[in-house]
PDB file of N, CA and C in Angstrom:
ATOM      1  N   UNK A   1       2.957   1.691   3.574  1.00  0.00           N
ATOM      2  CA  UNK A   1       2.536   0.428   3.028  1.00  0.00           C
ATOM      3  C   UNK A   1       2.060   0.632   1.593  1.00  0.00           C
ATOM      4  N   UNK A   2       2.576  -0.194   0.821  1.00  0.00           N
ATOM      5  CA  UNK A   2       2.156  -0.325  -0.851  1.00  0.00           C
ATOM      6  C   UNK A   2       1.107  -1.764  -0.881  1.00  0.00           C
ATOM      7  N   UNK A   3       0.389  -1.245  -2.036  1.00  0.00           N
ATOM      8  CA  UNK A   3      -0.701  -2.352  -2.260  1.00  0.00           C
ATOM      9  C   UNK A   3       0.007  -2.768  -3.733  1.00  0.00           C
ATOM     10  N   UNK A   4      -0.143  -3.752  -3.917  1.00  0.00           N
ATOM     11  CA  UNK A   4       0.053  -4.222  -5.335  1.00  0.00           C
ATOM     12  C   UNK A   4      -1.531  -5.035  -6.060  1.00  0.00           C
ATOM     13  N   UNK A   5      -1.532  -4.878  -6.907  1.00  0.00           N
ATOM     14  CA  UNK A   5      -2.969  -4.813  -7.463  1.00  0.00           C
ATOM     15  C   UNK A   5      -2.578  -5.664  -9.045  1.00  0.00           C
ATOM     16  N   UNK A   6      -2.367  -7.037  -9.028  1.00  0.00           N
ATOM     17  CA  UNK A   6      -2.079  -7.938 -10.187  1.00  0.00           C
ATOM     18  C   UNK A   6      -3.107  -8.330 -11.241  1.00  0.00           C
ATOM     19  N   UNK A   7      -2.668  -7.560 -12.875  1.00  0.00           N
ATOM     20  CA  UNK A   7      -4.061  -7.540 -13.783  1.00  0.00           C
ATOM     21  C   UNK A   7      -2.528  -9.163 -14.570  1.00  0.00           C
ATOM     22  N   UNK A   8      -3.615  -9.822 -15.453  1.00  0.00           N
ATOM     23  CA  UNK A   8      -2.879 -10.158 -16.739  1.00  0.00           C
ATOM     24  C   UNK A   8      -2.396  -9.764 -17.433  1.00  0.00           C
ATOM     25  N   UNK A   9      -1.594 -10.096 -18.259  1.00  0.00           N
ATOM     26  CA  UNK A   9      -1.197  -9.573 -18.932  1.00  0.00           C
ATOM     27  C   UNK A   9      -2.230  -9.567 -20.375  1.00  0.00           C
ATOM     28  N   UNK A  10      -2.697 -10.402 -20.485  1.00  0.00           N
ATOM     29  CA  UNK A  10      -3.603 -10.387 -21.529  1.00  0.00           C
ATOM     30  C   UNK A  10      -4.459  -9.166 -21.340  1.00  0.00           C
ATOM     31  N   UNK A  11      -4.690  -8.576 -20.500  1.00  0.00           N
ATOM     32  CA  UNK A  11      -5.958  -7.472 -20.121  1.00  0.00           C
ATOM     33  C   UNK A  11      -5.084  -6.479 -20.866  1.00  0.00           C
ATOM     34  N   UNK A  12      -3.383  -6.012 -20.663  1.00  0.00           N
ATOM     35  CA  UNK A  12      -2.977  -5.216 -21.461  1.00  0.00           C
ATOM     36  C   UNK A  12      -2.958  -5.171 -22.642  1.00  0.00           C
ATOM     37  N   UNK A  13      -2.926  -6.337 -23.241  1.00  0.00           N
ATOM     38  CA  UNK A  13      -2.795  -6.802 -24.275  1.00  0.00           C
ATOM     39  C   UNK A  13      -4.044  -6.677 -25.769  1.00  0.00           C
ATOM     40  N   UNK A  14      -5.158  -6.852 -24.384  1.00  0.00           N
ATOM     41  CA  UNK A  14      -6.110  -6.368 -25.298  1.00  0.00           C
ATOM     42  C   UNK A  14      -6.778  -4.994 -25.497  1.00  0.00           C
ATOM     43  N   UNK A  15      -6.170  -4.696 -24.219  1.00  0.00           N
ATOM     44  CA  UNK A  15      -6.522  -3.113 -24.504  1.00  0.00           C
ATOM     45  C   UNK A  15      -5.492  -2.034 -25.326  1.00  0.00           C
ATOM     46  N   UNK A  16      -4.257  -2.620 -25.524  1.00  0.00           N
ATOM     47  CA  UNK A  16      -3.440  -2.489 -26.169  1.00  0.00           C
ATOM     48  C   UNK A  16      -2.613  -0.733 -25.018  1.00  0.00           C
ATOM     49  N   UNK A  17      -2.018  -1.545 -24.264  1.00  0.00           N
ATOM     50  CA  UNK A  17      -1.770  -0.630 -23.082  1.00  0.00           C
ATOM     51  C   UNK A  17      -0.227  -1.112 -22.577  1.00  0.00           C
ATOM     52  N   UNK A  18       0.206   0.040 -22.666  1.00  0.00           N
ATOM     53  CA  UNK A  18       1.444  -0.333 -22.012  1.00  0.00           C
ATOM     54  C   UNK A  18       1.394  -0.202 -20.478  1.00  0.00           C
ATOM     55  N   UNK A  19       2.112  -0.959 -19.478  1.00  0.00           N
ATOM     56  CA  UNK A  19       1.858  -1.067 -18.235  1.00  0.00           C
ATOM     57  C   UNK A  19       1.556   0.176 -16.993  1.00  0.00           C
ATOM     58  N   UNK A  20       2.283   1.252 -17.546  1.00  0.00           N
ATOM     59  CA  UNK A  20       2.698   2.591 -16.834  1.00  0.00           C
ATOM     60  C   UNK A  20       1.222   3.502 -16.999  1.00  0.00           C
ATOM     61  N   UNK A  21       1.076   3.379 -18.287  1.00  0.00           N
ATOM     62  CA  UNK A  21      -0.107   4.011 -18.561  1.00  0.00           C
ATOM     63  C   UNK A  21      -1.605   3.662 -18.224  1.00  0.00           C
ATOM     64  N   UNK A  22      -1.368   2.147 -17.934  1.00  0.00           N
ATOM     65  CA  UNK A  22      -2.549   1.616 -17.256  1.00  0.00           C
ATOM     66  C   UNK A  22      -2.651   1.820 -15.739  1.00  0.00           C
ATOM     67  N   UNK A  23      -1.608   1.732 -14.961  1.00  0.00           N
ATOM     68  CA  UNK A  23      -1.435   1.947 -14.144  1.00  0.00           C
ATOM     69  C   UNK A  23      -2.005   3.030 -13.553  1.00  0.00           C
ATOM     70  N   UNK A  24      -1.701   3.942 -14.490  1.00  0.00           N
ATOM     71  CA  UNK A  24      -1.766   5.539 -14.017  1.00  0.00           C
ATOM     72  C   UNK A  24      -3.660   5.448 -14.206  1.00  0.00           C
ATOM     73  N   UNK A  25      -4.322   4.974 -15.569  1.00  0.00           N
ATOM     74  CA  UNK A  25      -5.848   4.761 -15.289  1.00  0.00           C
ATOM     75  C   UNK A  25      -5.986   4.106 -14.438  1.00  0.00           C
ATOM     76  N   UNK A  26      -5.756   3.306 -13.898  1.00  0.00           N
ATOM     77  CA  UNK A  26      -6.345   2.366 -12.997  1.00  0.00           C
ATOM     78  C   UNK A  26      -6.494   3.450 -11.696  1.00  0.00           C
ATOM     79  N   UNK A  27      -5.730   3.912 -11.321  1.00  0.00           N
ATOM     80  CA  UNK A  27      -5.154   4.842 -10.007  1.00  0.00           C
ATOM     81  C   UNK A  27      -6.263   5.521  -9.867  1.00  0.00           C
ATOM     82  N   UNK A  28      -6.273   6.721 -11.087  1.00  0.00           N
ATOM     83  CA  UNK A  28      -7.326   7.635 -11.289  1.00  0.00           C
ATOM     84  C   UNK A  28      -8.474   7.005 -11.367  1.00  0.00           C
ATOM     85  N   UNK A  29      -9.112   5.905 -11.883  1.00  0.00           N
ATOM     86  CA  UNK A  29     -10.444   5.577 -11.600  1.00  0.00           C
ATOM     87  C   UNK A  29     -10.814   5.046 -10.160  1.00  0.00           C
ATOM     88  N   UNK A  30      -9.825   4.485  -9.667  1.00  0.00           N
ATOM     89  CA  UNK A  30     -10.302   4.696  -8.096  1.00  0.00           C
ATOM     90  C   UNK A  30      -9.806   5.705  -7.104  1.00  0.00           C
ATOM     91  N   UNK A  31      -8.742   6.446  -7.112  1.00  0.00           N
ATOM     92  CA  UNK A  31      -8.900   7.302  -6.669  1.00  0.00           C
ATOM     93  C   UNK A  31     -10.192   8.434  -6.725  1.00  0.00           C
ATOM     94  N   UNK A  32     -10.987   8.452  -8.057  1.00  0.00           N
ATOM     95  CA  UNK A  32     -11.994   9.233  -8.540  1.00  0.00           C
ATOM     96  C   UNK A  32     -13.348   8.702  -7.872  1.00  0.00           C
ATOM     97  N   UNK A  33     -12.838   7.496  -7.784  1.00  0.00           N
ATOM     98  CA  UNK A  33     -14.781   6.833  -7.022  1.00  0.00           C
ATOM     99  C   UNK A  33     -14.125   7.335  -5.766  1.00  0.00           C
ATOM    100  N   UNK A  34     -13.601   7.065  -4.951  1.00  0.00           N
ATOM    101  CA  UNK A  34     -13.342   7.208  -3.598  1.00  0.00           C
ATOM    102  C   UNK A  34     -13.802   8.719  -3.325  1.00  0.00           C
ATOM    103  N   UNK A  35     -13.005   9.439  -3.922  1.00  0.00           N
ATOM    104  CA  UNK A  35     -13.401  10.948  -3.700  1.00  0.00           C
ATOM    105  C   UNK A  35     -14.956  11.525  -3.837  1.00  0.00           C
ATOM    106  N   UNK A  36     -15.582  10.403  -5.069  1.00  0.00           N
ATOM    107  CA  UNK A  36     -16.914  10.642  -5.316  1.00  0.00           C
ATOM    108  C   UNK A  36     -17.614  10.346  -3.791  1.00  0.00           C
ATOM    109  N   UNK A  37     -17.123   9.183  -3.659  1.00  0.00           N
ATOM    110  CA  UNK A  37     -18.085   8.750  -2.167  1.00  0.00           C
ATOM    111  C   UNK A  37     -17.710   9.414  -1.309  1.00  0.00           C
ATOM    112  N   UNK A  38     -17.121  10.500  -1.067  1.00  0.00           N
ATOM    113  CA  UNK A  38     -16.172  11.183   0.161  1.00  0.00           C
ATOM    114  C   UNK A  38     -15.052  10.165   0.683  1.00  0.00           C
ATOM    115  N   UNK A  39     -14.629   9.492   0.429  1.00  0.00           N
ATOM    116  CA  UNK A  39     -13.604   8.789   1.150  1.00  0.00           C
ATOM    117  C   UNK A  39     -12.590   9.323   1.234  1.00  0.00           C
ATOM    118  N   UNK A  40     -12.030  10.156   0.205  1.00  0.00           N
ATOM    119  CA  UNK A  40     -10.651  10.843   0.536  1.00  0.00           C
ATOM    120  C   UNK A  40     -11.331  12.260   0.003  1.00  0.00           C
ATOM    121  N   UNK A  41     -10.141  13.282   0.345  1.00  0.00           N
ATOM    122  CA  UNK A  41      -9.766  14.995  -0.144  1.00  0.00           C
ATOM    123  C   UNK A  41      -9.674  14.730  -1.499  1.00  0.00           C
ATOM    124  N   UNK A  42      -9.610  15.835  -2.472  1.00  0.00           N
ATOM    125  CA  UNK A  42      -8.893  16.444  -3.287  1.00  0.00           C
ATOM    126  C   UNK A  42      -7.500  16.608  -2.821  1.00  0.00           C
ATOM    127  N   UNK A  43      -7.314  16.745  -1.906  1.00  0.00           N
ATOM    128  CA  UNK A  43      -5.764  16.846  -1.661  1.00  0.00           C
ATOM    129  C   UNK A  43      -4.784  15.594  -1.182  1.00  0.00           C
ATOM    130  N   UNK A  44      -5.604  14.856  -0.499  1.00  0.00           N
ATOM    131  CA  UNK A  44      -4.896  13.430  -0.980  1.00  0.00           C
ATOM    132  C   UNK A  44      -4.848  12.618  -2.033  1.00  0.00           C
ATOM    133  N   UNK A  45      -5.889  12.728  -2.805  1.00  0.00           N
ATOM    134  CA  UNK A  45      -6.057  11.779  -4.182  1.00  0.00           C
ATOM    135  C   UNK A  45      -4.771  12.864  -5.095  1.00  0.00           C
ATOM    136  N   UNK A  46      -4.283  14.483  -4.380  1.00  0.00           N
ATOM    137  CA  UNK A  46      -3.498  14.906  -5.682  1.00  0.00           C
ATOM    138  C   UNK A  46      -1.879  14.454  -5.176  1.00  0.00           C
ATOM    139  N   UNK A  47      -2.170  14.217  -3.612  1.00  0.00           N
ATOM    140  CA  UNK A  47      -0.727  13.610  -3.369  1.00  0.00           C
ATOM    141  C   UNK A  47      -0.323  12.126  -3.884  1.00  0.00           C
ATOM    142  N   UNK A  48      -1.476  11.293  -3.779  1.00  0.00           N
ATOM    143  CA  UNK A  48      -1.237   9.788  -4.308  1.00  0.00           C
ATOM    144  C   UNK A  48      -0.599   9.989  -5.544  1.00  0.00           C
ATOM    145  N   UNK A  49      -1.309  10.209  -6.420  1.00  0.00           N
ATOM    146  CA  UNK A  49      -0.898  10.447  -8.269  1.00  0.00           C
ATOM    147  C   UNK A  49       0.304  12.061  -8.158  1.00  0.00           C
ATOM    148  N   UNK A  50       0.587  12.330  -7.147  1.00  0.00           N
ATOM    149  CA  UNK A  50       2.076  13.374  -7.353  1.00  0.00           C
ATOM    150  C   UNK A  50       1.662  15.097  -8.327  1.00  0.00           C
ATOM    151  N   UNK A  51       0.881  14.867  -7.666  1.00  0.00           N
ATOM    152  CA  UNK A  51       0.297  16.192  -8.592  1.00  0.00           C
ATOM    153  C   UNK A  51      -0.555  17.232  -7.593  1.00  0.00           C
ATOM    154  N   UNK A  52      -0.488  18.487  -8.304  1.00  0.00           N
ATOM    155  CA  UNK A  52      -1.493  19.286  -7.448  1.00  0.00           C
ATOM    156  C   UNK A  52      -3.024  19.217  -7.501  1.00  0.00           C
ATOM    157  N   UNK A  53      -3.978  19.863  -6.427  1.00  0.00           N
ATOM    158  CA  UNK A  53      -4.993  19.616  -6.223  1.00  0.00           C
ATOM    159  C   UNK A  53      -6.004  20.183  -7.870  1.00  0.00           C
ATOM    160  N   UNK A  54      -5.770  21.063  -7.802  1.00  0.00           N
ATOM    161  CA  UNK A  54      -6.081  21.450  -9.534  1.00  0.00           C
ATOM    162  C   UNK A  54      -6.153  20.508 -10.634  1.00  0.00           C
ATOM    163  N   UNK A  55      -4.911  19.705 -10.718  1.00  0.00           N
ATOM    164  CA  UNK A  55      -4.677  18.964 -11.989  1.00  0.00           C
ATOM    165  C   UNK A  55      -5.393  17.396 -11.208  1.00  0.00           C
ATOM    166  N   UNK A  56      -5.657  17.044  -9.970  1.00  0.00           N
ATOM    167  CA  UNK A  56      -5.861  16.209  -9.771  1.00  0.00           C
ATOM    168  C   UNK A  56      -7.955  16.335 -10.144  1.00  0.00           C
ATOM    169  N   UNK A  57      -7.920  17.547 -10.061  1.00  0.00           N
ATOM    170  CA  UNK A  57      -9.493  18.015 -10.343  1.00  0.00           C
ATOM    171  C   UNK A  57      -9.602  17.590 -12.012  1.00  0.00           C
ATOM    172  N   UNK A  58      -8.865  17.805 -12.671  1.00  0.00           N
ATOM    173  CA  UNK A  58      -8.784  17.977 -13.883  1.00  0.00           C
ATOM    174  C   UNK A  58      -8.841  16.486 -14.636  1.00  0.00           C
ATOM    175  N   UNK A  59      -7.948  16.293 -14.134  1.00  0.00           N
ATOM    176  CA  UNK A  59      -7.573  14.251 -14.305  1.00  0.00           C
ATOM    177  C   UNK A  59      -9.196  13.954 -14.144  1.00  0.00           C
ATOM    178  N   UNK A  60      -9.882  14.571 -13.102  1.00  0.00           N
ATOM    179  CA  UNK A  60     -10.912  13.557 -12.836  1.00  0.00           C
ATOM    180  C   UNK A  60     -12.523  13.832 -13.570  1.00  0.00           C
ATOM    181  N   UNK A  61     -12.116  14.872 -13.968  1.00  0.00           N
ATOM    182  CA  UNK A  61     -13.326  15.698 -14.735  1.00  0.00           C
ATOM    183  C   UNK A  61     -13.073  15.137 -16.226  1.00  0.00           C
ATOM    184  N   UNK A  62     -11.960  14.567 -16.272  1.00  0.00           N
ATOM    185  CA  UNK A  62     -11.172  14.144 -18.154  1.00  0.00           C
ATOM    186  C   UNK A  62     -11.766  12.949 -18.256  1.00  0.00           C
ATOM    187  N   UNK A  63     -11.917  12.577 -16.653  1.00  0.00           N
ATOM    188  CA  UNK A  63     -12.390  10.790 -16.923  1.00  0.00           C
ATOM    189  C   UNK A  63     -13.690  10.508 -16.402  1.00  0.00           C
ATOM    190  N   UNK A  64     -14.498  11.712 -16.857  1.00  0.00           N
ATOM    191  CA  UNK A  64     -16.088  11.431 -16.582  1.00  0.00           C
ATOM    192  C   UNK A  64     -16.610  11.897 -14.901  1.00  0.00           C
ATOM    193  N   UNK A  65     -15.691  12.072 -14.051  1.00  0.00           N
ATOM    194  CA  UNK A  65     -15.887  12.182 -12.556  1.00  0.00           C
ATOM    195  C   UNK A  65     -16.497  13.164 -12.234  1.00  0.00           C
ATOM    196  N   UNK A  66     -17.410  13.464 -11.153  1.00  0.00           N
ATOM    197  CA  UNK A  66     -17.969  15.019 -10.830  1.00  0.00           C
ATOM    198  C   UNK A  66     -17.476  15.342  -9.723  1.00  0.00           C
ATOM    199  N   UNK A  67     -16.786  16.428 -10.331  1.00  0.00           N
ATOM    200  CA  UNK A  67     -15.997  17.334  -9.320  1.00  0.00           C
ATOM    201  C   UNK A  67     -16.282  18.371  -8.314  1.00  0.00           C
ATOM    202  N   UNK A  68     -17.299  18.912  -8.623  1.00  0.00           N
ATOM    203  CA  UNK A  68     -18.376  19.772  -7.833  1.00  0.00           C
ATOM    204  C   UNK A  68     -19.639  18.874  -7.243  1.00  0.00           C
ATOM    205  N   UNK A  69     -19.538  18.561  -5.851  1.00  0.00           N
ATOM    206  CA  UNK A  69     -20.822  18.231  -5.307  1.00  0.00           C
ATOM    207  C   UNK A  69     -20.927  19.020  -3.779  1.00  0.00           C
ATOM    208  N   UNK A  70     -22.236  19.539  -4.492  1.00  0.00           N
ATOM    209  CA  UNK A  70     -22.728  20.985  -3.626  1.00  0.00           C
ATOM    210  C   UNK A  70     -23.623  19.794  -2.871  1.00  0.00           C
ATOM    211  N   UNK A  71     -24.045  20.302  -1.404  1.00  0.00           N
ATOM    212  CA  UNK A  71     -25.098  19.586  -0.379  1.00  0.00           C
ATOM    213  C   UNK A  71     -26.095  20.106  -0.983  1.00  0.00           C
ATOM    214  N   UNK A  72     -27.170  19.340  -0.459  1.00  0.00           N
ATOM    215  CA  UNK A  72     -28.550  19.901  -1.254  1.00  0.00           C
ATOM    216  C   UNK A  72     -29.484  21.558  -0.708  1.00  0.00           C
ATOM    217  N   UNK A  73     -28.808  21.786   0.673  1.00  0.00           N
ATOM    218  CA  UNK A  73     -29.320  22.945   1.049  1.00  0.00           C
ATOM    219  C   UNK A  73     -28.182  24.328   0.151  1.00  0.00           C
ATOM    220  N   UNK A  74     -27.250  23.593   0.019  1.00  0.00           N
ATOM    221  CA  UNK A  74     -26.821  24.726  -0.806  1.00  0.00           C
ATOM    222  C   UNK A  74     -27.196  24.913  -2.148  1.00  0.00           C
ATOM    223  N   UNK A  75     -27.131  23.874  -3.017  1.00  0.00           N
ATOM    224  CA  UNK A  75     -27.948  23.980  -4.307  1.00  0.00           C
ATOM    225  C   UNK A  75     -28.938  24.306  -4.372  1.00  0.00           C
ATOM    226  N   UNK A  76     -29.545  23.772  -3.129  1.00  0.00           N
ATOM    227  CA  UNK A  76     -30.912  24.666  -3.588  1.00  0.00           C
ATOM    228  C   UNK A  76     -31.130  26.559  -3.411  1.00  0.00           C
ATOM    229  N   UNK A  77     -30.074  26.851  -2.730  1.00  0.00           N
ATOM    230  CA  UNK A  77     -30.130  28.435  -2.453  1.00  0.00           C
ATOM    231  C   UNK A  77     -29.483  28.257  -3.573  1.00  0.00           C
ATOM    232  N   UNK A  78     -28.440  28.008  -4.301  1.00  0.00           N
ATOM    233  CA  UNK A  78     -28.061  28.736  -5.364  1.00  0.00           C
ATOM    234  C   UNK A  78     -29.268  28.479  -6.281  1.00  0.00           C
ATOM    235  N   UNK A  79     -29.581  27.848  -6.434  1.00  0.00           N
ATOM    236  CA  UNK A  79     -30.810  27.541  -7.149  1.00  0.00           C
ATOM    237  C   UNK A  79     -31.839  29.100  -6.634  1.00  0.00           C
ATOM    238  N   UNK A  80     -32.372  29.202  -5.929  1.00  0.00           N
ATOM    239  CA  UNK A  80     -33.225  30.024  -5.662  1.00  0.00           C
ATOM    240  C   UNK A  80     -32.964  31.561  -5.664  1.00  0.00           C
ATOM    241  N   UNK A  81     -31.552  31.712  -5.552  1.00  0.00           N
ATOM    242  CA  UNK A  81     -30.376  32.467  -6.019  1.00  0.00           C
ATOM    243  C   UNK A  81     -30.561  33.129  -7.727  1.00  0.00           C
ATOM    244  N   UNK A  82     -30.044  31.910  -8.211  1.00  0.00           N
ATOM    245  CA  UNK A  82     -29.992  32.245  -9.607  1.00  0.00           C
ATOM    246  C   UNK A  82     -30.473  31.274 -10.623  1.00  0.00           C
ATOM    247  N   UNK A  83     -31.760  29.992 -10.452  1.00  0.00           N
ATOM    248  CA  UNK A  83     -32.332  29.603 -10.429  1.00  0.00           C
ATOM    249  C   UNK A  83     -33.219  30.447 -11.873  1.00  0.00           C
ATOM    250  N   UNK A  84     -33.663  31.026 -11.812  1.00  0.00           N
ATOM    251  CA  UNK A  84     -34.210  31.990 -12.257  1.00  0.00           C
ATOM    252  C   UNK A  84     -34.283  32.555 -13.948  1.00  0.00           C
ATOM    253  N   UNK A  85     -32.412  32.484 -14.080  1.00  0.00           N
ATOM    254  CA  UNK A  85     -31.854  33.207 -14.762  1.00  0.00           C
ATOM    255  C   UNK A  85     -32.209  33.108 -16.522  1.00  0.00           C
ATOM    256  N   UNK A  86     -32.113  31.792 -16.562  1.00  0.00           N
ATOM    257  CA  UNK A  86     -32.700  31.156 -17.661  1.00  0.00           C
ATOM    258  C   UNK A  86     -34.192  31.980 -18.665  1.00  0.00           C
ATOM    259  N   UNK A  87     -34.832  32.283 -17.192  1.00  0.00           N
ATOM    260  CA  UNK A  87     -36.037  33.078 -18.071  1.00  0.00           C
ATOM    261  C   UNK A  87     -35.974  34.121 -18.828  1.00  0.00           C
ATOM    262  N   UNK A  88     -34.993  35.163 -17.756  1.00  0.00           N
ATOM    263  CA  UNK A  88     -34.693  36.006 -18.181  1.00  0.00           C
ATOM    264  C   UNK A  88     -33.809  36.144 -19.938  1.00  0.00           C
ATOM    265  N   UNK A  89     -33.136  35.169 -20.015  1.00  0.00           N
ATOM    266  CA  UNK A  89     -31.774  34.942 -20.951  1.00  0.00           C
ATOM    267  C   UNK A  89     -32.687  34.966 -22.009  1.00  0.00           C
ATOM    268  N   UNK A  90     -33.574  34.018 -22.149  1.00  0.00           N
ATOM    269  CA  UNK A  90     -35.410  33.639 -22.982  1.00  0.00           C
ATOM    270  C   UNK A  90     -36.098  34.454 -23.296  1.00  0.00           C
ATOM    271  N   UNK A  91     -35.948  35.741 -22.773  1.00  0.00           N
ATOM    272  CA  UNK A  91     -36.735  36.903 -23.110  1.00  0.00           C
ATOM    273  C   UNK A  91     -36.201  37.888 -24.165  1.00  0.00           C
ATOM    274  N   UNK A  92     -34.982  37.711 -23.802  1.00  0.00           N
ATOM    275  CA  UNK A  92     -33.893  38.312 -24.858  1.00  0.00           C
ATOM    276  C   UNK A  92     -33.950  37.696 -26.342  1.00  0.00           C
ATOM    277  N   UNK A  93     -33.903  36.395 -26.693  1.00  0.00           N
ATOM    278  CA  UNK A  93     -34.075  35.253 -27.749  1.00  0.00           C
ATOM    279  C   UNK A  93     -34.550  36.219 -28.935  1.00  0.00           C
TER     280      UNK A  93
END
């Protein structure tokens, strides 16, 4: 099943966008929230847009998206991990 998703044409117009290329933003900005909220993989958002999981990381990091979200028990061990490091780096200065 295909969705079709109808902008104006004036919206291209003022953004000064040819249709293909909007298209392709439009895709990536929701494919990119979805993934933010967990709704889909990395590996489906790289099959939608025809690309691998890498470049689909990449696309989404180009357009402001965060691509790394650690749970909070893990950040915080890396944190407590290497947390730290900063002081050390400061001492050197």
């Amino acid at each position: 099943m295909n969705v079709k998703v109808l902008f104006p044409e004036e919206l291209l117009l003022a953004l000064r966008e040819d249709p293909e290329s909007f298209r392709k933003k439009v895709l990536i900005f929701t494919l990119g929230k979805l993934y933010e909220a967990g709704r889909i993989s990395g590996g489906l958002g790289a099959k939608v847009l025809g690309c691998d999981r890498w470049e689909f990381y990449r696309l989404l990091s180009d357009n402001g998206f965060s691509v790394l979200d650690y749970p909070d028990e893990e950040m915080n061990h890396e944190k407590g991990e290497k947390g730290d490091g900063h002081k050390y780096i400061n001492n050197f200065a």
